[in-house]
Protein backbone atom coordinates (compact mmCIF):
# COMPACT_ATOMS: atom_id res chain seq x y z
CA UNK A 1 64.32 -56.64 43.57
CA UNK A 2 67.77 -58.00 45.38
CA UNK A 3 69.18 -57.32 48.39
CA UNK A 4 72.05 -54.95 47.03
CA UNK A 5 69.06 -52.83 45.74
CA UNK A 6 67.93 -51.34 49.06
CA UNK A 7 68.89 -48.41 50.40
CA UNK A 8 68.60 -46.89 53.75
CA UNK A 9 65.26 -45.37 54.51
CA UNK A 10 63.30 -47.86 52.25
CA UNK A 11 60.83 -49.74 54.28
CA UNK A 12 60.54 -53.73 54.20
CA UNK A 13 57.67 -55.39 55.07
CA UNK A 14 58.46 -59.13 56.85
CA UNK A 15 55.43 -61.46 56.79
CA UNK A 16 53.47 -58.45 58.13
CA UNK A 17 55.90 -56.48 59.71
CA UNK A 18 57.87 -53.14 58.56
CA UNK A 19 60.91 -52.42 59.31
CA UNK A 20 63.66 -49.84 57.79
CA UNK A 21 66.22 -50.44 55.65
CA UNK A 22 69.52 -49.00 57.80
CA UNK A 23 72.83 -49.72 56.05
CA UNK A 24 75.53 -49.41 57.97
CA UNK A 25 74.25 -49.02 61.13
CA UNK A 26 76.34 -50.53 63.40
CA UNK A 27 80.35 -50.69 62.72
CA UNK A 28 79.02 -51.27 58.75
CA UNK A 29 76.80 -53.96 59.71
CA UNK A 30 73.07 -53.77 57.85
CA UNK A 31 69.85 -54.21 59.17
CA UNK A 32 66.32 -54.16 59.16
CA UNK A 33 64.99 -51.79 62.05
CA UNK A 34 61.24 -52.06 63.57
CA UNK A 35 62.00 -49.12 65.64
CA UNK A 36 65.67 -46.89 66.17
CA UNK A 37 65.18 -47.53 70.16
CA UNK A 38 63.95 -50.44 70.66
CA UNK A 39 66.16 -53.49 69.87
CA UNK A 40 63.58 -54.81 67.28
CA UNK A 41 66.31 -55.76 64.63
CA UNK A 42 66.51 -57.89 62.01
CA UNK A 43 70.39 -58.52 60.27
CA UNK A 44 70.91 -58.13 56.70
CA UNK A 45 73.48 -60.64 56.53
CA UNK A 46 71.24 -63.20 57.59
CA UNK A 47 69.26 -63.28 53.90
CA UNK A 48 69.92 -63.96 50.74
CA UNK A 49 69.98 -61.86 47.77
CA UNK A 50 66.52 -62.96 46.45
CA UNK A 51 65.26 -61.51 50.18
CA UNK A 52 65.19 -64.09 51.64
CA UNK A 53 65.69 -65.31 55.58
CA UNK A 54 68.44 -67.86 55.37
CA UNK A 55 66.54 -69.75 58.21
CA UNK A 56 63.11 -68.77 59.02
CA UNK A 57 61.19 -68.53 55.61
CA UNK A 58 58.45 -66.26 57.86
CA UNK A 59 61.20 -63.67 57.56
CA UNK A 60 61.24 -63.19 54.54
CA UNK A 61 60.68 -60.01 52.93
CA UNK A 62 57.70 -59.98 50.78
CA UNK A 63 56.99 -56.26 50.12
CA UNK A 64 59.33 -53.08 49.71
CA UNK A 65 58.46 -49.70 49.94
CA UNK A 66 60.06 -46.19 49.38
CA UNK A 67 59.42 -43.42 51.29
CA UNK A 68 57.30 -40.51 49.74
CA UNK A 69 57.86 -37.80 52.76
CA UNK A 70 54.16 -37.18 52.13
CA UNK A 71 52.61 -38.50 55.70
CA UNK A 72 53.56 -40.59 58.40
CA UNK A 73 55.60 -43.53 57.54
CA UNK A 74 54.67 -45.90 60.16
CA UNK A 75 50.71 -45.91 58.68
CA UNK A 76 52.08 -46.87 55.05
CA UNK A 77 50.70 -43.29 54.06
CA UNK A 78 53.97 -41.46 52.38
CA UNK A 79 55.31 -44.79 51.39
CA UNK A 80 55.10 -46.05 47.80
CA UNK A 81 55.57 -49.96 46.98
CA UNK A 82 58.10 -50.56 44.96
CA UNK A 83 58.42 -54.18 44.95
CA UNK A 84 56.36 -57.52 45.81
CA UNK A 85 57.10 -60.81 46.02
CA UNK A 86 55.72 -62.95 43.18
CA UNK A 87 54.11 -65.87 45.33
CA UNK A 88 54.30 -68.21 42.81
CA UNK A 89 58.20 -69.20 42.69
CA UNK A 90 60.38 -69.34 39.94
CA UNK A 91 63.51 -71.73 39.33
CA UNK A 92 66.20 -72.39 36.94
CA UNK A 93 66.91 -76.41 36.83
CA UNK A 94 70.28 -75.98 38.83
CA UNK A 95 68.28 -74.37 41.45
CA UNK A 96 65.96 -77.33 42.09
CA UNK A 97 68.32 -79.92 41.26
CA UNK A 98 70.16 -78.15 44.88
CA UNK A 99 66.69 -77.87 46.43
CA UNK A 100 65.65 -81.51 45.59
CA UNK A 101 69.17 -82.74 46.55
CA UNK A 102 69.65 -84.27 43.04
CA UNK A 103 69.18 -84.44 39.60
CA UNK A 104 65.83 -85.67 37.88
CA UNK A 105 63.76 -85.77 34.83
CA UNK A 106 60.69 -83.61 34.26
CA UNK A 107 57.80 -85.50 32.76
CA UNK A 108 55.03 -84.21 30.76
């Protein structure tokens, strides 16, 4: 799952939060909603397309669901998972080269 998957009315869940997928919300700007009247927001802009927080790493979105319209959303019933994170992370050799900071050898 990437970030230019989700749709509006899919529901995220954040290290243990929900929240609902709203794109273009405000002015075009997309975001992750705990609750429409509350400001409980989270932007979109502010992860990356793996989903991702750009900063905080407990921001990250680990689970998404799609609605089902079958019973009350904010209980999980009428929402079907769609997508979990894998917690064991995968990497091409570019991508840890940039995490490490260099390049290096792998041994065996």
């Amino acid at each position: 799952m990437k970030k230019s998957d989700l749709k509006t009315g899919m529901v995220v869940e954040v290290k243990g939060d929900n929240y609902t997928v709203m794109l273009d919300y405000f002015e075009g700007e997309n975001i992750l909603s705990a609750n429409y009247s509350d400001n409980d927001w989270l932007g979109l802009n502010e992860y990356r397309e793996d989903l991702t927080h750009d900063i905080y790493s407990k921001w990250d979105i680990v689970r998404v669901f799609k609605p089902t319209y079958k019973g009350i959303l904010n209980e999980r019933n009428g929402l079907e998972l769609i997508w979990e994170r894998n917690e064991t992370p995968e990497y091409t050799i570019e991508e840890l080269i940039k995490k490490v900071g260099h390049e290096f050898k792998i041994k065996k």
